[in-house]
Each structure stands twice: as structure tokens, then as C-alpha cells.
Protein backbone atom coordinates (compact mmCIF):
# COMPACT_ATOMS: atom_id res chain seq x y z
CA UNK A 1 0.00 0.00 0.00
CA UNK A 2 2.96 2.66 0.77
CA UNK A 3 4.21 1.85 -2.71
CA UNK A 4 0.79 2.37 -4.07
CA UNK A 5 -0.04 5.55 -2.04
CA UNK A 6 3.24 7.06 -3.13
CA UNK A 7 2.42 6.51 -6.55
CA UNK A 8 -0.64 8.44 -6.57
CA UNK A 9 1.08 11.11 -4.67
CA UNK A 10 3.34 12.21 -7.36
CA UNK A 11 0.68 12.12 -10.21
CA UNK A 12 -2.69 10.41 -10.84
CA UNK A 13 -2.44 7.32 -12.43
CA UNK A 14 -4.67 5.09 -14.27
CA UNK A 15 -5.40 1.42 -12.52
CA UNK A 16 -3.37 -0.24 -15.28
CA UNK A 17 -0.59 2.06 -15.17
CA UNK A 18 -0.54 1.76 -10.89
CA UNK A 19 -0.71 -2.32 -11.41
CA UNK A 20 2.93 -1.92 -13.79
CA UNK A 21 4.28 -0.10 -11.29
CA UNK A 22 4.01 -2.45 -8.86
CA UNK A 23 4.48 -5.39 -10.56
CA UNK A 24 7.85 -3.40 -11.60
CA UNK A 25 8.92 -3.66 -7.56
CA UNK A 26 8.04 -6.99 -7.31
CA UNK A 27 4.88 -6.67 -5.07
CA UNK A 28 2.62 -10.07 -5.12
CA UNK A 29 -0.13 -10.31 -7.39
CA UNK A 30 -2.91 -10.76 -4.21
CA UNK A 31 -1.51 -7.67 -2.78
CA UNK A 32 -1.54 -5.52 -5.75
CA UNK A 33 -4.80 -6.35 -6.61
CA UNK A 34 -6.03 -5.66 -2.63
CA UNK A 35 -4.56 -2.38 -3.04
CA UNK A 36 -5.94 -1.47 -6.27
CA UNK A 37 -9.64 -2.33 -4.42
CA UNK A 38 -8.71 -0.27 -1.34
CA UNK A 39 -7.50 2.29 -3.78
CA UNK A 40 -10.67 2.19 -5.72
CA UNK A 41 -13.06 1.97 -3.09
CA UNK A 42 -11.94 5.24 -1.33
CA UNK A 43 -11.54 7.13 -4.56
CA UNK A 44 -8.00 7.15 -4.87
CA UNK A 45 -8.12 5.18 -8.52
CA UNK A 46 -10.83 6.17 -10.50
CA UNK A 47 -10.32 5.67 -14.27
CA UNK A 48 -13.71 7.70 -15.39
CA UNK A 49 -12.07 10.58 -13.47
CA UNK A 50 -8.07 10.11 -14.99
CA UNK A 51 -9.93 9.91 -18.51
CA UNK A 52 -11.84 13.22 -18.02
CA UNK A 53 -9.00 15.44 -16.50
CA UNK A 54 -6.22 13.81 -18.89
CA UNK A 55 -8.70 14.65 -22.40
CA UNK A 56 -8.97 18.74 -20.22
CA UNK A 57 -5.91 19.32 -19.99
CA UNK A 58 -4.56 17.81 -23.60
CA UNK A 59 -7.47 19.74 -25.45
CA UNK A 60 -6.41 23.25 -23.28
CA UNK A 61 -2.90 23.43 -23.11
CA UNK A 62 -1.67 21.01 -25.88
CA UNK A 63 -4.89 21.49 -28.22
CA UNK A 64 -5.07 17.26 -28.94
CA UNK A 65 -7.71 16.38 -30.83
CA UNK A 66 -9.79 13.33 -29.63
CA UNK A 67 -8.70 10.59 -31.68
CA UNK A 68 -4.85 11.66 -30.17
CA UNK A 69 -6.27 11.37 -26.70
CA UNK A 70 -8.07 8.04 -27.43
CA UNK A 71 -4.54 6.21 -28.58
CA UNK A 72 -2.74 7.81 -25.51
CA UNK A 73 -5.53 6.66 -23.03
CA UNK A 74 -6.03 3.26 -24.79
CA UNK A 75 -1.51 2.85 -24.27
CA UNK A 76 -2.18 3.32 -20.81
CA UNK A 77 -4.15 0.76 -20.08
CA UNK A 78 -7.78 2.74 -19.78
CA UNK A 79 -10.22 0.39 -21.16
CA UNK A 80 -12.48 1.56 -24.57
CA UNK A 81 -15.65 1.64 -22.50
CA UNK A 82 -14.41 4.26 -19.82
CA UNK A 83 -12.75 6.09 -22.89
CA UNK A 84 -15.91 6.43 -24.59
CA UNK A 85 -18.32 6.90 -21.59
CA UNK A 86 -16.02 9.90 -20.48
CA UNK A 87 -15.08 11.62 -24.11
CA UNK A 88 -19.02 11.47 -25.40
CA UNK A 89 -20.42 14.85 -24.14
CA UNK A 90 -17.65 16.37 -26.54
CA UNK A 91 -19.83 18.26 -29.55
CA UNK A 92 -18.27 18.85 -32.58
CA UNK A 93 -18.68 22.36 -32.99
CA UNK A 94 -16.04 22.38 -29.94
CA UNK A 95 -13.73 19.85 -31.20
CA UNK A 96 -13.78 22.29 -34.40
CA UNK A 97 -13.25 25.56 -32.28
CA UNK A 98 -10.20 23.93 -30.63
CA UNK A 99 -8.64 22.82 -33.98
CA UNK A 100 -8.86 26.73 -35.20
CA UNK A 101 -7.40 27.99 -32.00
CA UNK A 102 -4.20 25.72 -32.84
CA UNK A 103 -4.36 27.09 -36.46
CA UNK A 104 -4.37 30.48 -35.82
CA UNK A 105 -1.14 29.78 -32.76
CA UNK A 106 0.66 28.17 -35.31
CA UNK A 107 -0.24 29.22 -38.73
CA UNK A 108 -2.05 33.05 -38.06
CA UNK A 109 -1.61 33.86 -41.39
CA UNK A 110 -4.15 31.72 -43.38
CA UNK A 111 -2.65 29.22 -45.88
CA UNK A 112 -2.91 30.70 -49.66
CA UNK A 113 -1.77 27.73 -51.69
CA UNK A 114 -2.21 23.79 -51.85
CA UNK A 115 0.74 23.55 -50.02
CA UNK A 116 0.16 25.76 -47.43
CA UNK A 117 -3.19 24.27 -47.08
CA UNK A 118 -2.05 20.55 -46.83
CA UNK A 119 0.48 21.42 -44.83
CA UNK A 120 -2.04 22.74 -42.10
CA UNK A 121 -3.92 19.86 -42.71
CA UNK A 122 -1.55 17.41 -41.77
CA UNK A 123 -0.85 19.57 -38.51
CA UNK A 124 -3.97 19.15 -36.88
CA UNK A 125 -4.48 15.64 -38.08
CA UNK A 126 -0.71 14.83 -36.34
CA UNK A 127 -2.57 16.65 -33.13
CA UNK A 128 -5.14 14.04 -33.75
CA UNK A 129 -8.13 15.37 -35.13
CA UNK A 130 -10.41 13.65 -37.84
CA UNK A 131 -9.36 14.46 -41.66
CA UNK A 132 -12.93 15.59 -42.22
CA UNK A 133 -12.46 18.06 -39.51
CA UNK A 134 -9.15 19.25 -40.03
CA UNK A 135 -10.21 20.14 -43.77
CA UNK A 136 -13.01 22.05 -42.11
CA UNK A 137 -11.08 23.77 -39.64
CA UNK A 138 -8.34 24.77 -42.38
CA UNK A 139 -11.55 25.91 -44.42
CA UNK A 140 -13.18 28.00 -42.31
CA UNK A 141 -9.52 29.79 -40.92
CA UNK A 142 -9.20 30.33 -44.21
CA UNK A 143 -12.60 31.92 -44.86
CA UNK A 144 -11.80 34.03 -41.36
CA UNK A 145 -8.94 36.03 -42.59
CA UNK A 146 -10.89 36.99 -46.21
């Protein structure tokens, strides 16, 4: 449990990412999985939570689109149906407005050629928003500065 609790006091941590951890110090099977319940049960390790505050933070400070914050939750162990349960209230219109906020940090002056356009494109679909909606976003920052 010490292991555990100082864990969780450095960072939050997802319940597959705590269980790595302590297999990595060689703590027994029985006893990481009685921690992970005490853990759990007091509200220490709550997935649902990690999911929520993880997707905040990557869409406000490193503007990540959803499918980027999918992979990184799904390579740290959060299963698909807490991923989706937690990301669903996210509306497209704001997925949109977050993808021209990026464009106009790091391209402000609209793209003028194919290029320039692609080149945009491929920036916020790296970030990890869909194709459709990158081309959109591109589109409309486009249409903004005319």
C-alpha cells in the first residue's frame, strides 16, 4: 500500500498504469490487486475521473484532438468503455473551435496555396483530429482572414 499511495502522490495514475508499477517492484499479485480495491473503493483510482481530467488538460494546453487522446488513453491501459463513456459529451462544434485555435497559434496567417493548405492539414491531423475536420477547420480559418 505505501508503494501504491506514493504513486498516486506524485501524479494520478490510471489502474493499469498503478498495477505496472508495482508489478515493476516486485509486489505479489494478491496484494496488488487488494490495493488497487482499497484504492478504488476510497476514490484514490478512479479511471472515469483520470480519462476526463487527462482529455482537459490535452485539449487546453496542448490542443489534442480526440482521436490523439483516445490512442494515448487506450496505451495506458484505460479500457475503450471508460474512454468512450467519459469523451461522449464532446460536440463537434467544440472539437472544431479547438482545432482553429491551434491554427491560428501556429499558422495566423491563413494558408494561400495547396501547399500551405495541406500542410495545415496534416498539422492538426498529427494533433489528432479527424481528416474531415481538419479540412473544415483549415476551411473556415481560411474563410476568417478573407
Amino acid at each position: 500500500m505505501e508503494l501504491a499511495y506514493k504513486a498516486l502522490g506524485r501524479r494520478e495514475h490510471t489502474v493499469a498504469e498503478l498495477r505496472t508499477r508495482l508489478e515493476r517492484k516486485r509486489v505479489e499479485p494478491d496484494a496488488i490487486e487488494a490495493a488497487v480495491d482499497k484504492l478504488t473503493e476510497a476514490g484514490f483510482l478512479d479511471d472515469a475521473r483520470y480519462v476526463r481530467r487527462f482529455a482537459e488538460d490535452k485539449r487546453t494546453l496542448e490542443r489534442w484532438g480526440t482521436d490523439r487522446i483516445v490512442r494515448d488513453l487506450r496505451r495506458r491501459g484505460v479500457e475503450p468503455g471508460v474512454i468512450e463513456e467519459a469523451l461522449s459529451g464532446r460536440e463537434r462544434s467544440a472539437e472544431l473551435d479547438s482545432a482553429l485555435v491551434l491554427l491560428e497559434e501556429r499558422v495566423p496567417v491563413p494558408p494561400d496555396s495547396d501547399r500551405a493548405r495541406e500542410k495545415a492539414w496534416r498539422l492538426l491531423v498529427r494533433r489528432g483530429y479527424e481528416p474531415e475536420l481538419a479540412y473544415e477547420a483549415v476551411r473556415a480559418h481560411a474563410r476568417r482572414a478573407a
